[in-house]
Every structure is written in C-alpha cells, then in structure tokens.
Protein backbone atom coordinates (compact mmCIF):
# COMPACT_ATOMS: atom_id res chain seq x y z
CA UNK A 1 0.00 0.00 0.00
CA UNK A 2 2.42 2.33 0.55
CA UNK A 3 4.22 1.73 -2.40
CA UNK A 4 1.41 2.44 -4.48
CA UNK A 5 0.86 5.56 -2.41
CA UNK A 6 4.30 6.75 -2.99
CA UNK A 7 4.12 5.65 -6.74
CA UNK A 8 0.62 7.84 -7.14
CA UNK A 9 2.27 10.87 -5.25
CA UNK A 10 5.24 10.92 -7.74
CA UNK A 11 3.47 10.57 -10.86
CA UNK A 12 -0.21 11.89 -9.54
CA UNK A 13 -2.08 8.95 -11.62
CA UNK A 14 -5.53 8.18 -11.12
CA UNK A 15 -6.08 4.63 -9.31
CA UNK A 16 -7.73 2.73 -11.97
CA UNK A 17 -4.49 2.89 -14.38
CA UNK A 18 -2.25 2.65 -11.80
CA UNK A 19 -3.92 -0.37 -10.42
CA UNK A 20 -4.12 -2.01 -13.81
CA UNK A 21 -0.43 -1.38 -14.49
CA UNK A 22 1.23 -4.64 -16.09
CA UNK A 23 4.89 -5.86 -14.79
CA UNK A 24 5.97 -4.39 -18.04
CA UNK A 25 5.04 -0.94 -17.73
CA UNK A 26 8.31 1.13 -16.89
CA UNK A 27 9.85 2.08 -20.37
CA UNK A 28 13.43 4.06 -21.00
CA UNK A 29 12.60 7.52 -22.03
CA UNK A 30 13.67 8.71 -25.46
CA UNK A 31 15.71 11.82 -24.68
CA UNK A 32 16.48 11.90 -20.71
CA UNK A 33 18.21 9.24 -19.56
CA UNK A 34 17.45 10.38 -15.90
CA UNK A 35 13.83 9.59 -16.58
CA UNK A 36 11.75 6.81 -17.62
CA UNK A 37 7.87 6.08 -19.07
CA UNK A 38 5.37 4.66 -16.79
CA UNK A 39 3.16 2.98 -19.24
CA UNK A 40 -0.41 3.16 -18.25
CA UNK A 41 -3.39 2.53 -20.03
CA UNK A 42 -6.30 4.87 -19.13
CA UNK A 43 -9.51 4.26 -20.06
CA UNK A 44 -11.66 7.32 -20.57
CA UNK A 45 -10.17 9.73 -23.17
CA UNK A 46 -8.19 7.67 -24.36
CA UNK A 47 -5.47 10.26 -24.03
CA UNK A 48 -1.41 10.45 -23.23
CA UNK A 49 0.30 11.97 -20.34
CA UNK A 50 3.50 12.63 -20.01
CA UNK A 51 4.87 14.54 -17.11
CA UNK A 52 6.56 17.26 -19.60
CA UNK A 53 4.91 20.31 -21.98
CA UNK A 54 4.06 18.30 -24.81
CA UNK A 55 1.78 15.69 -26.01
CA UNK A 56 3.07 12.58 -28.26
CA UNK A 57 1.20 9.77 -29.56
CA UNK A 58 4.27 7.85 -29.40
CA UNK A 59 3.80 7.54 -25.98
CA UNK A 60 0.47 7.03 -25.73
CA UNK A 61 -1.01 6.01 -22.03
CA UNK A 62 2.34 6.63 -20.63
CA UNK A 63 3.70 8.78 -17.73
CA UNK A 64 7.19 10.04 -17.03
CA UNK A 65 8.35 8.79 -13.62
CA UNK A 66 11.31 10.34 -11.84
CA UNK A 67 13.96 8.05 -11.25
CA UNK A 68 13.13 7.79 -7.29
CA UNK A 69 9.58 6.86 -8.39
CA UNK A 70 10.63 4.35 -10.71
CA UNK A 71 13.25 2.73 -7.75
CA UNK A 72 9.93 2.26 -5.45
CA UNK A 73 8.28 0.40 -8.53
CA UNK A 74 10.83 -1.62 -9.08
CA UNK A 75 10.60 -2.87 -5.59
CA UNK A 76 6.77 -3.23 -5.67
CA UNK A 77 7.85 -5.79 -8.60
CA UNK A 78 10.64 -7.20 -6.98
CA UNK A 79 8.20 -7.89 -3.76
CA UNK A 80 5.38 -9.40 -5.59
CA UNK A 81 8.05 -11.67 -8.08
CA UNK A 82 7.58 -14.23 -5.98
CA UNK A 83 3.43 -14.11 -5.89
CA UNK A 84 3.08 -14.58 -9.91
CA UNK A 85 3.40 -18.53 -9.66
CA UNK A 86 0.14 -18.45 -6.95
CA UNK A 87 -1.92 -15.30 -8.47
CA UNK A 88 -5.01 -15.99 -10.99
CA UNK A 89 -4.65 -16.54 -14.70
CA UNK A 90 -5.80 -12.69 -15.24
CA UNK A 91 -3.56 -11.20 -12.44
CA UNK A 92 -0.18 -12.73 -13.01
CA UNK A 93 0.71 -9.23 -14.88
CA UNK A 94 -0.09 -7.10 -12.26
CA UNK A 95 2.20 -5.07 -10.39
CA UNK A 96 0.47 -4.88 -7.20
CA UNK A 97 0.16 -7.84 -6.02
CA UNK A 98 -0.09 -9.83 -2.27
CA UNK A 99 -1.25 -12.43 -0.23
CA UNK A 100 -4.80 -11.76 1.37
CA UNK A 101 -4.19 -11.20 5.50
CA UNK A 102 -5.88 -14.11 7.85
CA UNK A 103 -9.67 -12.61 8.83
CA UNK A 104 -10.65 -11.64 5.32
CA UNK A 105 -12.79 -14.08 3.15
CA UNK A 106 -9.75 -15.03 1.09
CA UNK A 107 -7.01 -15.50 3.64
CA UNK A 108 -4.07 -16.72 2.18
CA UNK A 109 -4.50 -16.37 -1.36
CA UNK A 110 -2.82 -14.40 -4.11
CA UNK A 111 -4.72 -11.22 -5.27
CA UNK A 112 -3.93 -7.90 -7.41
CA UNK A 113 -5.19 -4.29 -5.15
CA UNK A 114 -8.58 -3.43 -5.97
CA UNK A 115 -10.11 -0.08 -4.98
CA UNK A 116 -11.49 -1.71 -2.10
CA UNK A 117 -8.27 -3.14 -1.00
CA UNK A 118 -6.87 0.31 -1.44
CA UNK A 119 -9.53 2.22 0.25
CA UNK A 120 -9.18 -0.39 3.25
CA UNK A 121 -5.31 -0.07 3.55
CA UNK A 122 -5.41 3.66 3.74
CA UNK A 123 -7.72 3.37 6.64
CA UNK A 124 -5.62 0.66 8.22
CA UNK A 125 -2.38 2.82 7.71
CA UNK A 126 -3.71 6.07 8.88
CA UNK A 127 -4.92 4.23 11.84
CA UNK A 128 -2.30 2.49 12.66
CA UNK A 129 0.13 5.78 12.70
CA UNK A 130 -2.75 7.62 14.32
CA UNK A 131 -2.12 10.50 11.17
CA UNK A 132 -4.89 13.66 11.47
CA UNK A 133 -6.03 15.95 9.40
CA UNK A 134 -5.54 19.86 10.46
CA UNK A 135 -9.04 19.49 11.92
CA UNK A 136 -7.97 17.06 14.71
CA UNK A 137 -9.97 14.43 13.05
CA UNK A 138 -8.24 11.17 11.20
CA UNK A 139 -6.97 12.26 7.94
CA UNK A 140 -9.03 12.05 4.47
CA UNK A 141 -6.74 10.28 2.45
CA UNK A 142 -7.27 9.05 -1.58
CA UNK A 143 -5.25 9.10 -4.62
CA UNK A 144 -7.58 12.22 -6.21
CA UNK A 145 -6.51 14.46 -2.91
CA UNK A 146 -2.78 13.26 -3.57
CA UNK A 147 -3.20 14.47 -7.42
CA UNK A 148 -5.04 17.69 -6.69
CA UNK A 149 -1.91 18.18 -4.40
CA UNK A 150 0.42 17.27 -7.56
CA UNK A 151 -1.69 19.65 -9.45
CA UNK A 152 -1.57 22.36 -7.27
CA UNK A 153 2.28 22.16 -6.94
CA UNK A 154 2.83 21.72 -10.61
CA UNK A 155 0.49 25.08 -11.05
CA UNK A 156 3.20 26.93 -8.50
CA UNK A 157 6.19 25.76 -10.23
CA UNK A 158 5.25 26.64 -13.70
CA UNK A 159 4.46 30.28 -12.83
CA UNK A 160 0.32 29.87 -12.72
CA UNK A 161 0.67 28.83 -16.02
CA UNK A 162 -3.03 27.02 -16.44
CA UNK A 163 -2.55 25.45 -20.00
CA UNK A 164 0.95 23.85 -19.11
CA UNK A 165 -0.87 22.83 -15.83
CA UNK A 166 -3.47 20.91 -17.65
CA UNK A 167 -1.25 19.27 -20.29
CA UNK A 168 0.94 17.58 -17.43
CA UNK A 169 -1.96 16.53 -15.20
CA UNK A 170 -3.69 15.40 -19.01
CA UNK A 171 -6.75 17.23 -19.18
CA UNK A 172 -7.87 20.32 -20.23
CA UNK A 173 -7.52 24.04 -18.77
CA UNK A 174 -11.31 24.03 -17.95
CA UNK A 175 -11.06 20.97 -15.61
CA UNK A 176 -7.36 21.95 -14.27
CA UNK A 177 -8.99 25.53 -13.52
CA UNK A 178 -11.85 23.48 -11.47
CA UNK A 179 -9.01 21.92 -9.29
C-alpha cells in the first residue's frame, strides 16, 4: 500500500491505471536518460500523459516517472516476483500484487489491489500511525486528494501557467482551472 501511495504521489495517476499497471510498464525515455515512461493505459479519453509540456502519440497512455519513483516500482515488482506462480490466470501481470491477510474471506490467497483493497489499507495505515487531518480528526486520504496536491504544486512551479498545468496533469484548462 504504501508503495502504491508513494508511486501515485510521484506521478499523480488516477487509481484505476495505476492499479491495472502490467509488470511491463516502466519504459526508457527517449531523450532523458534520468527519466523513464510509466506505461499506463487509461480508459476514458483515451489520451497520453506525459509529465513534460508536450503531447506525443508515441507515448500514448504513458507517464514520465522520476527516477526515485521508478526505484519504489521496481521494488513493488521485486516484492510481488515471488506471488506470480500463486496469483489468478488474469492477475499474473499485475504489479500490485499480495497475499490476502488471515480474517478476510480469502485469507491466504494471491490477489492484485482493488479499490477496495486500497480504500481499506489507507484506513488501516492512517490508523495504525494515528495520522490527522488539520481538523484534529483522522486524515481524508485518496489518490484524487494526492493528485489535486500534484496539481496544485505543478500550477506553483510553472508560474500559474493554467494550460501547461493541464497538459501535465492530461486534461484540459477548464477541468485543471476546477481543481
């Protein structure tokens, strides 16, 4: 879980791609050898993202990864390696993948994150950490606050520049302007 939540904080995907990420997925990048593509596909428009000022069909469904984000996918892979064998026919090419803790209905088995496992773990991490929100209260926490925080960053660094803002974050300035 926390892998996943440092992954989504680095590259401020949405959690349906980045759940559905294959073993496959990191890619060199063309021109900055610092950097590689995190290959994602996303499912409504269709459309690529690239954390840089331009859009490439070349590319498409993938997302440029700083090299510390690509280290902690690499270890998500390298922790699940050894799951592949045991995981269903449809999960073996998933990155995130672990054994089901004893007390849930499939203790012991092999499973990819789901939203619900993700939703569940955030709880359980927050909880276990006691972590609070400015309001005194246990913290809110989801992958769209981590992107809106991505967003909001990426807004300060490029000057307030909206359309640059909404080509990173791959949408357009109307919905970036929203956030």
């Amino acid at each position: 879980m926390v892998y996943l939540l440092a992954v989504a904080i680095r590259t401020g995907a949405n959690l349906t791609p980045l759940l559905e990420a294959s073993r496959n997925c990191l890619r060199p990048h063309a021109f900055m050898p610092s950097m590689m593509l995190l290959k994602m596909f996303k499912r409504r428009g269709n459309a690529t993202k690239l954390v840089q000022l331009r859009y490439s069909k070349l590319h498409e469904g993938s997302l440029a990864v700083p090299m510390d984000g690509v280290a902690l996918l690499r270890k998500a892979l390298e922790l699940s390696e050894s799951l592949i064998a045991e995981a269903k026919a449809e999960q073996k090419d998933r990155v995130w993948l672990y054994r089901a803790a004893a007390g849930f209905n499939n203790a012991g088995e092999v499973t990819a994150l789901s939203a619900a496992t993700v939703r569940h773990g955030i709880t359980a991490l927050i909880g276990r950490h006691g972590l609070l929100g400015d309001d005194g209260n246990p913290l809110i926490l989801n992958l769209s606050r981590l992107r809106k925080t991505l967003e909001q960053r990426l807004w300060a660094i490029s000057g307030g520049d909206l359309i640059a803002t909404a080509a990173l974050m791959g949408h357009d300035p109307k919905v970036a302007d929203m956030h």
